[in-house]
C-alpha atoms as a PDB file:
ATOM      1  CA  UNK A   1     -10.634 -26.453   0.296  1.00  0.00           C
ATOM      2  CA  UNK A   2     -11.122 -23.970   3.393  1.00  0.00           C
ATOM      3  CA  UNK A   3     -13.215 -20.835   2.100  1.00  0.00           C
ATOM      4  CA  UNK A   4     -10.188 -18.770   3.180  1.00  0.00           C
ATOM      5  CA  UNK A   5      -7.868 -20.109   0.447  1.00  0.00           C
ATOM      6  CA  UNK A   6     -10.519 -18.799  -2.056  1.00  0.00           C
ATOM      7  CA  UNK A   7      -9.072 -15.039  -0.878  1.00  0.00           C
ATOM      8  CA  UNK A   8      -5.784 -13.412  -2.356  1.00  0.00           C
ATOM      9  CA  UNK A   9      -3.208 -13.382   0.388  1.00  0.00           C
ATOM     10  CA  UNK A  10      -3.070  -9.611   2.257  1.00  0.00           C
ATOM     11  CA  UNK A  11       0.266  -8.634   1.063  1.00  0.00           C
ATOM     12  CA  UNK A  12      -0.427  -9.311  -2.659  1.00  0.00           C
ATOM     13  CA  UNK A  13      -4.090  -9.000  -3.071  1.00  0.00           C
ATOM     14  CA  UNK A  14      -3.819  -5.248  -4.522  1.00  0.00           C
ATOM     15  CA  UNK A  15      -0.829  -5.959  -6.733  1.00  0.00           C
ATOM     16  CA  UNK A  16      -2.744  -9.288  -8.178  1.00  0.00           C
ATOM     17  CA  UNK A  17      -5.998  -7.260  -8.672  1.00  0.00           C
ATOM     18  CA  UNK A  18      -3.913  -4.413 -10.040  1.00  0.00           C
ATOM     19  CA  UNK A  19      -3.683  -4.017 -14.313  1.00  0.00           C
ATOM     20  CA  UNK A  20       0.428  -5.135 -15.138  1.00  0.00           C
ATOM     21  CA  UNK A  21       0.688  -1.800 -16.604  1.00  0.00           C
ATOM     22  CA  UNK A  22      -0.648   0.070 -13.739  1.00  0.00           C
ATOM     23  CA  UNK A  23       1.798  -2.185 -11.376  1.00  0.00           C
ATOM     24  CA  UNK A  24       4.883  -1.699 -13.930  1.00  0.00           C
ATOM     25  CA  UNK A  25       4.146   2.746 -13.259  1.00  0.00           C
ATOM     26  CA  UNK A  26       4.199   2.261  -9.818  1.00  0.00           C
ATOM     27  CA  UNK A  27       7.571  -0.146  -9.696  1.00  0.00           C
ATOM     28  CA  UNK A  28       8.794   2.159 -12.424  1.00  0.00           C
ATOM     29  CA  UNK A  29       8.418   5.123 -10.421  1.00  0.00           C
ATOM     30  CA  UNK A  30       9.792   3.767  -7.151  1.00  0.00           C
ATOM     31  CA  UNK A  31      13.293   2.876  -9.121  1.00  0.00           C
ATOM     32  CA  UNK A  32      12.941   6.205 -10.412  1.00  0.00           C
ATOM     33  CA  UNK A  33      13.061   7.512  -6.062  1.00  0.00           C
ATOM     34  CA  UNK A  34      15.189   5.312  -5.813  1.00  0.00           C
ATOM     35  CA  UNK A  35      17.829   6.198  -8.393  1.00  0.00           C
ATOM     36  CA  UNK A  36      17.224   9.871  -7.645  1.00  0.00           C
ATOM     37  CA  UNK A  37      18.664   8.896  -3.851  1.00  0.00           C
ATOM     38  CA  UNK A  38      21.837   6.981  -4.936  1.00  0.00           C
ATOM     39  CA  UNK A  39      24.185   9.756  -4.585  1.00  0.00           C
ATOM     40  CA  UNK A  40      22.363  11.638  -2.091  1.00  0.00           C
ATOM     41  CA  UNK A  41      23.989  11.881   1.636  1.00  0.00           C
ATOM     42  CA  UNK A  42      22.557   9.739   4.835  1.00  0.00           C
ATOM     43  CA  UNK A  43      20.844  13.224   5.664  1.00  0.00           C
ATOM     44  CA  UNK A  44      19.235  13.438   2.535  1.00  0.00           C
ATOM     45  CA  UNK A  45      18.026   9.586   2.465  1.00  0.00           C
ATOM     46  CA  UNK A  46      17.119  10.095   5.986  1.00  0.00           C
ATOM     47  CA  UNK A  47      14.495  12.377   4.863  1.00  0.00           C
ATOM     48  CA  UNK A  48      13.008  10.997   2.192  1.00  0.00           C
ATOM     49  CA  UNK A  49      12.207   8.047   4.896  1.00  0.00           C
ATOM     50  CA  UNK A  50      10.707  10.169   7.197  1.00  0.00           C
ATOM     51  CA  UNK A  51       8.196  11.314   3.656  1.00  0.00           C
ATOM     52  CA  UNK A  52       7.770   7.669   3.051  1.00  0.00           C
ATOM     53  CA  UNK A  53       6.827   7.138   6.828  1.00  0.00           C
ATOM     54  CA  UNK A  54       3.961  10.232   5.856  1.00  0.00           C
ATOM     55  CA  UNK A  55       2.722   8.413   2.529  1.00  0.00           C
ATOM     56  CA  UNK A  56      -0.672   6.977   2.475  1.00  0.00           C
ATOM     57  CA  UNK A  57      -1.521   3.644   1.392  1.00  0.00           C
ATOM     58  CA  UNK A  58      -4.229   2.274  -0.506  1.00  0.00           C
ATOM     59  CA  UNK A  59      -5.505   0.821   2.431  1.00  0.00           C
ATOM     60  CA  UNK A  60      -5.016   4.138   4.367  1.00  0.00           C
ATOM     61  CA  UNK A  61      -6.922   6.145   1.006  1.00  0.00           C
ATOM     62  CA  UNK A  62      -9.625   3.530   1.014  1.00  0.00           C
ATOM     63  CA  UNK A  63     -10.335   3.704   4.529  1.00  0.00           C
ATOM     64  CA  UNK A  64     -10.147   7.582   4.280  1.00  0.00           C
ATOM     65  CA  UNK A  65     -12.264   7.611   1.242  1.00  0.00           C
ATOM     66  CA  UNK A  66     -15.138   5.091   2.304  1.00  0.00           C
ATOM     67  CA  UNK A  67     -15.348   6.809   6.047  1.00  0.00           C
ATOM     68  CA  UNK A  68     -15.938   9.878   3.366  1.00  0.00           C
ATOM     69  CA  UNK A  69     -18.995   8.529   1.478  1.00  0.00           C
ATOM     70  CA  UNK A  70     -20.390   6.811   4.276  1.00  0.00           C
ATOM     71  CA  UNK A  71     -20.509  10.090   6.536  1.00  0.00           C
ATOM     72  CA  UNK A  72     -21.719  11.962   3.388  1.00  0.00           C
ATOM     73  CA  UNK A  73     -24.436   9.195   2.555  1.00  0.00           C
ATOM     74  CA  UNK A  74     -25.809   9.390   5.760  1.00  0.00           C
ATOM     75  CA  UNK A  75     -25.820  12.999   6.622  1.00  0.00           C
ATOM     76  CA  UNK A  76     -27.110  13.655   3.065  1.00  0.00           C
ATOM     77  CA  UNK A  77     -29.854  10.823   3.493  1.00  0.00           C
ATOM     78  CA  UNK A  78     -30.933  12.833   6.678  1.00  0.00           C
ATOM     79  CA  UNK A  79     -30.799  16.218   5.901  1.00  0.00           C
ATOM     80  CA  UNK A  80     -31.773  16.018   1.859  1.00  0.00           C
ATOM     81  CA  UNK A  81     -33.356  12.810   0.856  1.00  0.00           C
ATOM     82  CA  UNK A  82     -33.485   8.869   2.107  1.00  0.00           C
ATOM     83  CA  UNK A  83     -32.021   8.145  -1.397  1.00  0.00           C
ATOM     84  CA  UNK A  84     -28.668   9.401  -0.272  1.00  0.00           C
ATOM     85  CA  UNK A  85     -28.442   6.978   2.341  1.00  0.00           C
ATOM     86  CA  UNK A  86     -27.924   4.169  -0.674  1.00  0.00           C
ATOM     87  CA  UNK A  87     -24.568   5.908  -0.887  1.00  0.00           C
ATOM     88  CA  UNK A  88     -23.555   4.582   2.282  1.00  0.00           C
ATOM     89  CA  UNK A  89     -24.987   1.606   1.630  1.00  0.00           C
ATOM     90  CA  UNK A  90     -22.639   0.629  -1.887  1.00  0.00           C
ATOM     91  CA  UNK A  91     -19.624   2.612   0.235  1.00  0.00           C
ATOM     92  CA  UNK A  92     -19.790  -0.392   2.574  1.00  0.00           C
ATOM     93  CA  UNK A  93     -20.176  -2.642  -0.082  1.00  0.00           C
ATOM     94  CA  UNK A  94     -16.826  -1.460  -1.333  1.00  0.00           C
ATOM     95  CA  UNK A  95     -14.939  -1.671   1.521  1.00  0.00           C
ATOM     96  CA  UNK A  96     -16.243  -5.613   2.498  1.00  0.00           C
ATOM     97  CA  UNK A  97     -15.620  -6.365  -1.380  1.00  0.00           C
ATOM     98  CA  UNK A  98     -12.036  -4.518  -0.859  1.00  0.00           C
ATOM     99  CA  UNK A  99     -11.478  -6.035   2.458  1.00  0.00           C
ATOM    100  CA  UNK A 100     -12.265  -9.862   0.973  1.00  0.00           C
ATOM    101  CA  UNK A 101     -10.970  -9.825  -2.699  1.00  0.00           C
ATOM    102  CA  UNK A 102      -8.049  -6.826  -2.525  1.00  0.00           C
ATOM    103  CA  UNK A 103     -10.116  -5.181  -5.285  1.00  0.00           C
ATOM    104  CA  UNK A 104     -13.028  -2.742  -5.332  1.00  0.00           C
ATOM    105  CA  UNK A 105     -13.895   0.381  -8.174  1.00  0.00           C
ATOM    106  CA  UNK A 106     -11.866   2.666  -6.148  1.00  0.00           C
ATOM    107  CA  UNK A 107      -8.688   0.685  -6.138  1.00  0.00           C
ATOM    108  CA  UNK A 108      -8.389   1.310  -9.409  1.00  0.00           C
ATOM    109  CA  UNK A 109      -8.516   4.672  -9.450  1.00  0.00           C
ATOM    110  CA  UNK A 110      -5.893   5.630  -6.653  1.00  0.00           C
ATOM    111  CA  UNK A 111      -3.759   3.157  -8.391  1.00  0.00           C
ATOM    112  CA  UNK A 112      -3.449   4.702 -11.618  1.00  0.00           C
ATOM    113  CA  UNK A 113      -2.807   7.852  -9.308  1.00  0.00           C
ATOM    114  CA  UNK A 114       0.414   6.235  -7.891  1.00  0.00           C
ATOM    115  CA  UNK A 115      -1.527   5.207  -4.240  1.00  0.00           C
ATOM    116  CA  UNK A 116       0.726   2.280  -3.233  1.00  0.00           C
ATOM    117  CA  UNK A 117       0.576  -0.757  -1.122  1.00  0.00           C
ATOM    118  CA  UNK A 118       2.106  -0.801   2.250  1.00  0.00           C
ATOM    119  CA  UNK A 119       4.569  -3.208   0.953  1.00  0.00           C
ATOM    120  CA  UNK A 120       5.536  -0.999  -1.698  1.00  0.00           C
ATOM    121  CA  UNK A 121       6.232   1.817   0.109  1.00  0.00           C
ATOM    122  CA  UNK A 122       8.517  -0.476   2.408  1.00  0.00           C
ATOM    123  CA  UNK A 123      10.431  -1.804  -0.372  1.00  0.00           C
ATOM    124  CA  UNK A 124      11.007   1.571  -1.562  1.00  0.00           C
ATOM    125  CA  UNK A 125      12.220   2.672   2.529  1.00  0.00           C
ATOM    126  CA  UNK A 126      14.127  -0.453   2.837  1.00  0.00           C
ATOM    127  CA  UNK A 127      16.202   0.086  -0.478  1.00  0.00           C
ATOM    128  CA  UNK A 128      17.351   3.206   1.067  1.00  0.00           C
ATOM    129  CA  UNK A 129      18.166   1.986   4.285  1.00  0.00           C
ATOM    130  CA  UNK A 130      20.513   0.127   2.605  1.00  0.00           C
ATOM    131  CA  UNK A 131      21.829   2.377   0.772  1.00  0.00           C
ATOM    132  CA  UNK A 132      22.552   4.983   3.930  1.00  0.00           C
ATOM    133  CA  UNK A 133      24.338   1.438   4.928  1.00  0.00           C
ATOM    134  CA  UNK A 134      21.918   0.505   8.023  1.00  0.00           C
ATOM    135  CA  UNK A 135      22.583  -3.215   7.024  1.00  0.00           C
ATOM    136  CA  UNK A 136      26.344  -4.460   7.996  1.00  0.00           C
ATOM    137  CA  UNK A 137      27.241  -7.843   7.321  1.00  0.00           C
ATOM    138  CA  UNK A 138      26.749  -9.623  10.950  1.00  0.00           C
ATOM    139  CA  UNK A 139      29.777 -12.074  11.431  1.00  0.00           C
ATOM    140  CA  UNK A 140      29.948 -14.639  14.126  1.00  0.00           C
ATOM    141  CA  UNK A 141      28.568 -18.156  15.271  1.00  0.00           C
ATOM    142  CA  UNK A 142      24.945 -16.151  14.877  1.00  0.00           C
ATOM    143  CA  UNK A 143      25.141 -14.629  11.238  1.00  0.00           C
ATOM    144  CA  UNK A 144      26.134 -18.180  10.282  1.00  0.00           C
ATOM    145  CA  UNK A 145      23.275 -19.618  11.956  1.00  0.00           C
ATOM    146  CA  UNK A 146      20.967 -17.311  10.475  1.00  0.00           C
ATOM    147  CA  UNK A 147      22.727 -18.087   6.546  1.00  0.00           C
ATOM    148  CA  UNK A 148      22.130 -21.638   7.079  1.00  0.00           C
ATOM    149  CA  UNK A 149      18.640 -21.220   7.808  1.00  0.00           C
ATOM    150  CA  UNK A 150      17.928 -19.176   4.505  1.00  0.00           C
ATOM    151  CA  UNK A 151      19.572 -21.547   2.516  1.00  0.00           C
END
């Protein structure tokens, strides 16, 4: 076994490391978005792509958040006491554990906040694409070729 299949894959490595009840909000809420949008006009759903194009993602907050402490653990560690720098030190911690496993103590917080995976969000954005009707049934020699090869 290859020390890379003992990681979570990247697309489901929050979600697995995520508490089902936790997960269930989040899903819950993006049906939720999603059911608010089903009568809404292309204009409408147009815009509430362009705020799902502005949402961060966990992996956006985390960066965001461990940049943060680091900065503040080493201009603290400077300026007040070398202790400080230790904050840096368990900030970068975080982010290799995060960055390995999909899991770190911050996770869990922004994702009992709502913070969602990339993947979420895009579920949520594609749902409404289809729903403005971006995806039209392809016919031809191609579009058969192409529903052979997901059979």
């Amino acid at each position: 076994m290859s020390i890379l299949n003992a990681f979570p894959p990247t697309a489901t490595r929050v979600q697995i490391n995520t508490g089902d009840r936790v997960n269930e909000r989040i899903r819950r809420r993006t049906g939720i978005n999603l059911a608010r949008y089903a009568d809404k006009s292309p204009a409408e759903i147009s815009a509430r792509i362009r705020q799902l194009d502005r949402e961060w993602d966990i992996e956006r907050t985390l960066e965001a958040n461990a940049a943060l402490m680091i900065f503040s653990g080493l201009a603290l560690g400077l300026l007040v006491d070398k202790k400080w720098l230790a904050l840096s030190g368990i900030a970068s911690g975080f982010l290799i554990q995060h960055a390995l496993q999909g899991w770190c103590p911050p996770v869990s917080l922004f994702r009992s906040l709502g913070v969602r995976t990339y993947t979420e969000i895009s579920k949520e954005k594609t749902a409404l694409k289809q729903m403005r009707g971006d995806f039209t049934p392809t016919a031809g020699p191609a579009a058969a070729l192409a529903r052979a090869r997901l059979s």
